[in-house]
C-alpha atoms as a PDB file:
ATOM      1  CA  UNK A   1     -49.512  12.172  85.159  1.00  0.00           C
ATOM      2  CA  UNK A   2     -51.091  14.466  82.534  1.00  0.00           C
ATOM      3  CA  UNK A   3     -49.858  13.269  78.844  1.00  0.00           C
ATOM      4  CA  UNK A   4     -47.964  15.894  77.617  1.00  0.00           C
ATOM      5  CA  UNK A   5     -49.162  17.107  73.774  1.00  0.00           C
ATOM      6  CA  UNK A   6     -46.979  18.083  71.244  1.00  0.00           C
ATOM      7  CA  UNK A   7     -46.987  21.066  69.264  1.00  0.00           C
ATOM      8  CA  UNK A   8     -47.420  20.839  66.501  1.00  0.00           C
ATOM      9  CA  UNK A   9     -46.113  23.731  64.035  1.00  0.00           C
ATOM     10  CA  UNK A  10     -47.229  24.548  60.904  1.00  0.00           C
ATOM     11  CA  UNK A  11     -45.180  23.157  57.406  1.00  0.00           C
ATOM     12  CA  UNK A  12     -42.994  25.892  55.760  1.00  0.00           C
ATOM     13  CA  UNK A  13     -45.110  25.565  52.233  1.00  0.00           C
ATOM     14  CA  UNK A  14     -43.197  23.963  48.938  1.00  0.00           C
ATOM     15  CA  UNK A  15     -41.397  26.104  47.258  1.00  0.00           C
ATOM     16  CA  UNK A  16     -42.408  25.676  43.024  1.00  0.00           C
ATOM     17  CA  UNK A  17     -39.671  25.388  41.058  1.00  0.00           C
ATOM     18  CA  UNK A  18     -40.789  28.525  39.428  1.00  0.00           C
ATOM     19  CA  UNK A  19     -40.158  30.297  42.381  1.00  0.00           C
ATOM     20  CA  UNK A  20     -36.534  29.251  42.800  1.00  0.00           C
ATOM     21  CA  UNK A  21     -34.239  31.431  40.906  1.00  0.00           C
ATOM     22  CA  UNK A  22     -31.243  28.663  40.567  1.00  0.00           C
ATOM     23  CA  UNK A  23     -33.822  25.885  39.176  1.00  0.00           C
ATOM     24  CA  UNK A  24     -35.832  28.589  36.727  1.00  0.00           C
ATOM     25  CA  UNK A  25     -32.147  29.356  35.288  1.00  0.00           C
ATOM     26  CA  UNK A  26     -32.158  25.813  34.858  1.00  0.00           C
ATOM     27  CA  UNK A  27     -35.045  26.147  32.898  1.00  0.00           C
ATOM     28  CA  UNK A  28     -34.205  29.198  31.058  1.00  0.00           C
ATOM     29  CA  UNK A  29     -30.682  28.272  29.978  1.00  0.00           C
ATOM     30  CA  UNK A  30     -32.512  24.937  27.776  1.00  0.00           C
ATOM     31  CA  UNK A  31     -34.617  27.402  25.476  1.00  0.00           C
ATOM     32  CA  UNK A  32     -34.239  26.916  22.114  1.00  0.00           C
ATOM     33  CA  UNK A  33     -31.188  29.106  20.620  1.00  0.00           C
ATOM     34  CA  UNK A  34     -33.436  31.165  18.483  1.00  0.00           C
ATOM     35  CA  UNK A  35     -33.546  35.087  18.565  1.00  0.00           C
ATOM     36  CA  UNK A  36     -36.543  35.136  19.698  1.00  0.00           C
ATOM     37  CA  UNK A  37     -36.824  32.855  22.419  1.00  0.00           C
ATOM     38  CA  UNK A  38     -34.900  34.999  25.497  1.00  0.00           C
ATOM     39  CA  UNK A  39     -36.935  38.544  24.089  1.00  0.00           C
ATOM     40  CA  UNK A  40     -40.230  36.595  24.259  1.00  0.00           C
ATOM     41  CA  UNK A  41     -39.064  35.200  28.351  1.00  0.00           C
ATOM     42  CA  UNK A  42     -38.037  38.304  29.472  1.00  0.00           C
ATOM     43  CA  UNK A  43     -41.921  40.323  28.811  1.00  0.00           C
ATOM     44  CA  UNK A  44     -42.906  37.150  31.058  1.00  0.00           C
ATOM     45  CA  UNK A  45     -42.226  39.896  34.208  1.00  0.00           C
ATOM     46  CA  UNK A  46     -39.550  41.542  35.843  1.00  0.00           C
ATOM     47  CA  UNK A  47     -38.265  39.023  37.831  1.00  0.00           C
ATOM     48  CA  UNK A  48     -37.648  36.886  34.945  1.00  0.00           C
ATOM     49  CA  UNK A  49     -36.422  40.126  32.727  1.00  0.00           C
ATOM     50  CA  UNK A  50     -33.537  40.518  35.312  1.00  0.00           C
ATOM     51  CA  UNK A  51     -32.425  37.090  35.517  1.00  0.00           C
ATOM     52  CA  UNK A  52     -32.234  37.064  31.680  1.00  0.00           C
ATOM     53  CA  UNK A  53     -30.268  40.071  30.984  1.00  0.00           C
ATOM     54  CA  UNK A  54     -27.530  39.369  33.912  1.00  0.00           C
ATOM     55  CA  UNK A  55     -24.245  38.869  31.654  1.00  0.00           C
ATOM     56  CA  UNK A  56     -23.670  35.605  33.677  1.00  0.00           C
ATOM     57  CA  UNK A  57     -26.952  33.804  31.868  1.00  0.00           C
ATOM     58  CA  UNK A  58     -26.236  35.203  28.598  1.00  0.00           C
ATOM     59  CA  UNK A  59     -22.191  33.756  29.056  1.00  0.00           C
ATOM     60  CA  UNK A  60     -24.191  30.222  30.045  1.00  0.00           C
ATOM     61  CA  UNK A  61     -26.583  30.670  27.470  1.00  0.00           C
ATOM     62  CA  UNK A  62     -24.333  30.522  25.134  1.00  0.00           C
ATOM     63  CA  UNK A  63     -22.435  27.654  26.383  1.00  0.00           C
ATOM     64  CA  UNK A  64     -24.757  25.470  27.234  1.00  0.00           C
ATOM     65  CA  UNK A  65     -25.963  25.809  23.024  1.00  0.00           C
ATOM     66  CA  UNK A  66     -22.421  26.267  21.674  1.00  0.00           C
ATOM     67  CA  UNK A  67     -22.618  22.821  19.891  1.00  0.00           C
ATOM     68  CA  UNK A  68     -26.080  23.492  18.209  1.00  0.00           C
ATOM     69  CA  UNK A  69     -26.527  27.283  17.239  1.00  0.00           C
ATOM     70  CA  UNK A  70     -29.027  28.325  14.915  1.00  0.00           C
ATOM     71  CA  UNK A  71     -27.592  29.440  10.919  1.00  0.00           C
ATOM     72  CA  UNK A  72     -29.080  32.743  11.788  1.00  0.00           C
ATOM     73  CA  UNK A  73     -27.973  33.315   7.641  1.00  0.00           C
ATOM     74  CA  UNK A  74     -24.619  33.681   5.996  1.00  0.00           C
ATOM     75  CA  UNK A  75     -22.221  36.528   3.854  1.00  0.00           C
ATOM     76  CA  UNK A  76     -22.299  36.878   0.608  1.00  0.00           C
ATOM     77  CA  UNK A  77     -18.652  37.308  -0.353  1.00  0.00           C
ATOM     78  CA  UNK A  78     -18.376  40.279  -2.459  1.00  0.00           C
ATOM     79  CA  UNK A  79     -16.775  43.938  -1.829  1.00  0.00           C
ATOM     80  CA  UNK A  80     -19.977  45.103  -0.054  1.00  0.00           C
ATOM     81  CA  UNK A  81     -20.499  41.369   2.235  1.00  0.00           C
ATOM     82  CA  UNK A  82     -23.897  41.472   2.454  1.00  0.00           C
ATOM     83  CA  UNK A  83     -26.018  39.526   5.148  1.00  0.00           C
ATOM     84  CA  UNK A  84     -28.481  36.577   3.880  1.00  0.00           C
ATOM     85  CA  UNK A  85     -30.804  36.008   6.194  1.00  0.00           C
ATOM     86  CA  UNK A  86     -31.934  32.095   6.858  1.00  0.00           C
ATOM     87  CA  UNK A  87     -34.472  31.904   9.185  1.00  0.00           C
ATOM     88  CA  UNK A  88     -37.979  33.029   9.082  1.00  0.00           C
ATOM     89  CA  UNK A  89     -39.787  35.609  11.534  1.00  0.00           C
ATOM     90  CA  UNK A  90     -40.168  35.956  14.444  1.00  0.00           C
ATOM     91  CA  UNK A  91     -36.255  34.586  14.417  1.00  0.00           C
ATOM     92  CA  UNK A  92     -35.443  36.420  11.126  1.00  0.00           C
ATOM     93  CA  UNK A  93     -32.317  38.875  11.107  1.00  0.00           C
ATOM     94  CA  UNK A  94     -33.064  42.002   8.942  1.00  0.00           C
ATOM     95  CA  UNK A  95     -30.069  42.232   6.609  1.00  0.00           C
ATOM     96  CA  UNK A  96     -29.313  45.481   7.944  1.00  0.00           C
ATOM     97  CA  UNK A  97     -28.817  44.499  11.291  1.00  0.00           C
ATOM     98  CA  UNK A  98     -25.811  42.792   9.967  1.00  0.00           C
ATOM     99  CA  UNK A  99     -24.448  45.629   7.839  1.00  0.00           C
ATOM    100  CA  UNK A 100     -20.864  46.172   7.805  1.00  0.00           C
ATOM    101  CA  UNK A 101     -19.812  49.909   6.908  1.00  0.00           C
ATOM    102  CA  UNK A 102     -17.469  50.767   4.111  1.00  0.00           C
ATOM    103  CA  UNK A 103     -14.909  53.416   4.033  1.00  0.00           C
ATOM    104  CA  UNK A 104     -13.719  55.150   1.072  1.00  0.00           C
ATOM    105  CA  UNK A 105     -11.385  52.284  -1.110  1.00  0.00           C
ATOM    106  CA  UNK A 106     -12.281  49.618   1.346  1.00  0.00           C
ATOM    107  CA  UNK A 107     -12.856  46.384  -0.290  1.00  0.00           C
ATOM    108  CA  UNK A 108     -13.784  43.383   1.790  1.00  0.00           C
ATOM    109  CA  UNK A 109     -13.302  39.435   1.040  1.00  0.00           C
ATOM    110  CA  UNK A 110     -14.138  37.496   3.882  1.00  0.00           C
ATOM    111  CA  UNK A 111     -12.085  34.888   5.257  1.00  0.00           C
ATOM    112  CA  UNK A 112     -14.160  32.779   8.090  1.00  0.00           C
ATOM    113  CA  UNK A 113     -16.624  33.022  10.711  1.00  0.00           C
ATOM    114  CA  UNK A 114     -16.532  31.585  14.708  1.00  0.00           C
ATOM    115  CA  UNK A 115     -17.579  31.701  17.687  1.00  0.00           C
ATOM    116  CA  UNK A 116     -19.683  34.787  16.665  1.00  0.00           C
ATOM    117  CA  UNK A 117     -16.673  36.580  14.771  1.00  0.00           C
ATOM    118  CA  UNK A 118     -16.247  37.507  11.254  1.00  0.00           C
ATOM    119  CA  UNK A 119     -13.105  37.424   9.711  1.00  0.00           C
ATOM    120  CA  UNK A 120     -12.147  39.922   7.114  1.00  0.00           C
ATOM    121  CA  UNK A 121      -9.615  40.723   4.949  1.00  0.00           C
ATOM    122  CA  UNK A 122      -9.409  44.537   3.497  1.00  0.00           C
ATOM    123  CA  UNK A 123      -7.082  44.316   0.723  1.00  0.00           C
ATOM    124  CA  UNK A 124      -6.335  47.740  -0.158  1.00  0.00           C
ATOM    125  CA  UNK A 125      -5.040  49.092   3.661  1.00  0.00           C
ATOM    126  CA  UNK A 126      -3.408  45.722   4.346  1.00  0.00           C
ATOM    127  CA  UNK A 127      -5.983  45.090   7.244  1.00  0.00           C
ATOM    128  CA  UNK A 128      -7.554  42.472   9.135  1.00  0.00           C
ATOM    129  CA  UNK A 129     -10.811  43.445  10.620  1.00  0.00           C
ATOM    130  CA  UNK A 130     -12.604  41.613  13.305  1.00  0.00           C
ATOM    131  CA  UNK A 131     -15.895  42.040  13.884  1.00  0.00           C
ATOM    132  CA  UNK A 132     -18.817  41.090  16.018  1.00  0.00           C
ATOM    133  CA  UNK A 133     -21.948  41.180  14.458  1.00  0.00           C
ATOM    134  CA  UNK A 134     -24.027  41.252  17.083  1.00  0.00           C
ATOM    135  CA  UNK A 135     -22.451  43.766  19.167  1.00  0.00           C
ATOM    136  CA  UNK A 136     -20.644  45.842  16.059  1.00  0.00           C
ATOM    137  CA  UNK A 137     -17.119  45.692  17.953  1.00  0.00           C
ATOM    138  CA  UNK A 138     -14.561  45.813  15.276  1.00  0.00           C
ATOM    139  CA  UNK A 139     -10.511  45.210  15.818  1.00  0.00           C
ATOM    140  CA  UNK A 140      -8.185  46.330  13.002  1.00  0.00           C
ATOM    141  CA  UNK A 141      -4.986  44.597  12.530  1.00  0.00           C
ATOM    142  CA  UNK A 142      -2.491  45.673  10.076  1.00  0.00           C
ATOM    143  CA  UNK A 143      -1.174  41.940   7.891  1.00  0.00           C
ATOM    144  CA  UNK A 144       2.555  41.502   8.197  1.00  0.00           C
ATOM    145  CA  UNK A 145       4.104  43.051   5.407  1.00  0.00           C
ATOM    146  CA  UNK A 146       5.847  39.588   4.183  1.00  0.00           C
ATOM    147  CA  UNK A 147       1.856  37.992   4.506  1.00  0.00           C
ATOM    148  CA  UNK A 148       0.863  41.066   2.654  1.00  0.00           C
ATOM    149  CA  UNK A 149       3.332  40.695  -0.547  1.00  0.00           C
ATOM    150  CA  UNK A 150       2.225  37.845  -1.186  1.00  0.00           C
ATOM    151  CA  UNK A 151      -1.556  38.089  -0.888  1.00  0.00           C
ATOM    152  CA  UNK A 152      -1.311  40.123  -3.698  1.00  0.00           C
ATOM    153  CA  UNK A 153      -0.111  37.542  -5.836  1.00  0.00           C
ATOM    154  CA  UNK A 154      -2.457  34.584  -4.490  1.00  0.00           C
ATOM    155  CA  UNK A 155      -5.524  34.068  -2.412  1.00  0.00           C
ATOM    156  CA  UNK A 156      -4.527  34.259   1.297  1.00  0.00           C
ATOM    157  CA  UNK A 157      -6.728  32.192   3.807  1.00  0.00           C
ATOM    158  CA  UNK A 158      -7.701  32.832   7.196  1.00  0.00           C
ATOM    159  CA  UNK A 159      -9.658  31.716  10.615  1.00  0.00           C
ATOM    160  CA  UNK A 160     -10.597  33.138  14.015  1.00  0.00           C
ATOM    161  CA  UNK A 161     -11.402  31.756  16.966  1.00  0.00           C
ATOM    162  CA  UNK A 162     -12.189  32.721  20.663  1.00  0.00           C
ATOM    163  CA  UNK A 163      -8.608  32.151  22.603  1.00  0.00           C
ATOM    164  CA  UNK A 164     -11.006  29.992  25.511  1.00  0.00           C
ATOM    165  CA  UNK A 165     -14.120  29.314  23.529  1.00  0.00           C
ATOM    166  CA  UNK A 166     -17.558  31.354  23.195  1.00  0.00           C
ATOM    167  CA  UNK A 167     -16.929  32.368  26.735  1.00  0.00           C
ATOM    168  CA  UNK A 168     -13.467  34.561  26.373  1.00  0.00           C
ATOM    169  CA  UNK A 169     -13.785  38.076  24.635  1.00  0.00           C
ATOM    170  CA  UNK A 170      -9.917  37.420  23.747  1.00  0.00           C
ATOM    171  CA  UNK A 171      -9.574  35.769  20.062  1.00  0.00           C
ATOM    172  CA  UNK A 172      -7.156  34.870  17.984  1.00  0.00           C
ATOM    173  CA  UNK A 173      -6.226  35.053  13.768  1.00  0.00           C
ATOM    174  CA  UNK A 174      -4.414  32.807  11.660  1.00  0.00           C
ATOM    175  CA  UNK A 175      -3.422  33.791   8.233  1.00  0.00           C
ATOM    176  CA  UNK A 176      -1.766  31.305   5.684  1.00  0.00           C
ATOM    177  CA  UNK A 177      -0.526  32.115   1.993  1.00  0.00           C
ATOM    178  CA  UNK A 178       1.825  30.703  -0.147  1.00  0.00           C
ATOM    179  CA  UNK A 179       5.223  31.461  -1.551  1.00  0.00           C
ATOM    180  CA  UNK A 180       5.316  30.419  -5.045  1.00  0.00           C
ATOM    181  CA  UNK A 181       8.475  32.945  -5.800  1.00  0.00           C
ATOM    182  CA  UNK A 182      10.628  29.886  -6.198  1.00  0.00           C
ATOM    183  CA  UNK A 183       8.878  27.482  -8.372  1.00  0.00           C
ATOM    184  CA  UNK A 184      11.040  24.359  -7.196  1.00  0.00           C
ATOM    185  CA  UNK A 185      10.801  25.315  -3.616  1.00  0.00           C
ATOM    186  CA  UNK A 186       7.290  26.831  -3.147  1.00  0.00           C
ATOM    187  CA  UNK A 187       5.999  27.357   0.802  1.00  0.00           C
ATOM    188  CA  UNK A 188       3.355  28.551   2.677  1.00  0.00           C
ATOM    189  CA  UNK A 189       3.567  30.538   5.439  1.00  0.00           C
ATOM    190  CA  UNK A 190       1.709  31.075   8.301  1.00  0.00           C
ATOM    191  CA  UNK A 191       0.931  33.198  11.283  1.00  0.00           C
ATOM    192  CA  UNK A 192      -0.380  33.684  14.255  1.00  0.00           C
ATOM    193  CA  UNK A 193      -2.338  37.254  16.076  1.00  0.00           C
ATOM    194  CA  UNK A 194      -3.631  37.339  19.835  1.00  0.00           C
ATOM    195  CA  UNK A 195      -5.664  40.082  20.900  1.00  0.00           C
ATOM    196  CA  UNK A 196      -4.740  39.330  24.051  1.00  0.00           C
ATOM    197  CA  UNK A 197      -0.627  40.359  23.432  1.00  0.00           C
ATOM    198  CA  UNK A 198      -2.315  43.075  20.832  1.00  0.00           C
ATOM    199  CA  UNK A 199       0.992  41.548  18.490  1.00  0.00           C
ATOM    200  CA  UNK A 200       1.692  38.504  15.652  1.00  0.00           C
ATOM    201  CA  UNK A 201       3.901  35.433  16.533  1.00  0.00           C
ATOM    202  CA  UNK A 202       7.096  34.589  14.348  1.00  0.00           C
ATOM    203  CA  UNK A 203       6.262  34.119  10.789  1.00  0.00           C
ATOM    204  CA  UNK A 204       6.504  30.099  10.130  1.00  0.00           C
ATOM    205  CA  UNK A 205       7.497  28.720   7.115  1.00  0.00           C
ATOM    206  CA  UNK A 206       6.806  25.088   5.637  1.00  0.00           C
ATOM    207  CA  UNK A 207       8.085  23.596   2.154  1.00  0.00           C
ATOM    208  CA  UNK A 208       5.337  22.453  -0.340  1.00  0.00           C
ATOM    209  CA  UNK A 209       5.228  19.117  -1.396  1.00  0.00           C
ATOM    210  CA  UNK A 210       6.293  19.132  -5.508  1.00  0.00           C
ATOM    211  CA  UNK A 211       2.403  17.702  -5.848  1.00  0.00           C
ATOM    212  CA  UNK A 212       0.417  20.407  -4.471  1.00  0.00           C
ATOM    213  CA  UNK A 213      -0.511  22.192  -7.264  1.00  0.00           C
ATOM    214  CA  UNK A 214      -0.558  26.083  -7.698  1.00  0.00           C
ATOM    215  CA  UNK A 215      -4.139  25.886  -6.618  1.00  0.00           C
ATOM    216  CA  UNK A 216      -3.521  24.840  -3.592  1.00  0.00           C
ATOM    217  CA  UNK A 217      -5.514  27.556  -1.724  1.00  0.00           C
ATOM    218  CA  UNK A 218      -8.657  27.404  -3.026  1.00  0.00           C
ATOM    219  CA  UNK A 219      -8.286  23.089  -2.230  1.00  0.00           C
ATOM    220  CA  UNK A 220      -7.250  24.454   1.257  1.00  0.00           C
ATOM    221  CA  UNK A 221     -10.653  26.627   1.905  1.00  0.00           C
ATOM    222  CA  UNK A 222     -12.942  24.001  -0.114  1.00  0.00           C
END
């Protein structure tokens, strides 16, 4: 009986890991968090240009480095809040690119900065503004008038945050002052905006302890 020979067929070649798109995101996604790391990928070629500018990478991009982001530089707080740059090129931010625009009797003092948002307080309209630097998005909200009578009178404090982290576009504001009208029962109020309901929650209202001294702002934002 003739022996029967097997076929053999030819091995489907390896593929690199360069040439798989899920483990070359893996790759990607670990650069360092530095301006110019993702520019300096994507003129690599087109195939890794188009994985890098899909909105999907740039939302894990940004997760995957929320815990260690680069101090790209910080605002000077004055009426015009001018950028200070930190880092040095290729990775340096030209002040401009970071320019907020003033209208006529705006005056700025900024109040915080996260998860990419700046928090600012325009005194004369009464006005929040939120802005992105990076993408210049801006969202005015007028201060409740009650928040507003008092910031006149002492320093009002402030913070934003993303409502889910870098990875939500809603955000949220909370504004605190105090209420030193009564000088044996002094309080500081508080509330809270969501961009997502476009309105503020109920005005709170907490009694100072007699200790806390007038002060007690600028201890709160030190």
């Amino acid at each position: 009986m003739a022996s029967r020979r097997r076929r053999r067929h030819p091995c489907s070649p390896a593929v690199g890991p360069l040439e798989d798109d899920d483990l070359l995101i893996e790759i990607l996604v670990r650069l360092p968090p530095q301006p110019s790391s993702l520019p300096r990928a994507s003129a690599v070629c087109r195939r890794w240009r188009l994985l890098l500018s899909d909105p999907g990478f740039s939302r894990r991009f940004r997760i995957h480095h929320r815990r260690n982001p680069p101090l790209l530089g910080f605002f000077v707080g004055n009426e015009d809040l001018p950028f200070r740059p930190t880092l040095d090129a290729p990775d340096r931010v030209s002040p401009g690119r970071f320019s907020l625009q003033r209208g006529d009797g705006d005056r700025f003092m900024p109040l915080g900065c996260r998860h990419g948002l700046v928090l600012v307080f325009n005194e004369p309209k009464n006005q929040i503004l939120v802005w992105d630097p990076v993408t210049g998005d801006q969202h005015c909200v007028d201060v409740p008038p009650v928040v507003a009578i008092h910031a006149k009178k002492t320093r009002m404090n402030g913070a934003v945050l993303r409502a889910a982290g870098d990875g939500d576009q809603h955000f949220r504001v909370v504004l605190t002052v105090a209420d030193n009208d009564d000088k044996q029962h002094r309080r500081v109020l508080a509330c809270v905006y969501s961009s997502e309901t476009g309105a503020w929650g109920d005005l709170l209202s907490a009694q100072l302890p007699s200790g806390v001294p007038a002060c007690w702002d600028f201890l709160w934002n030190s």
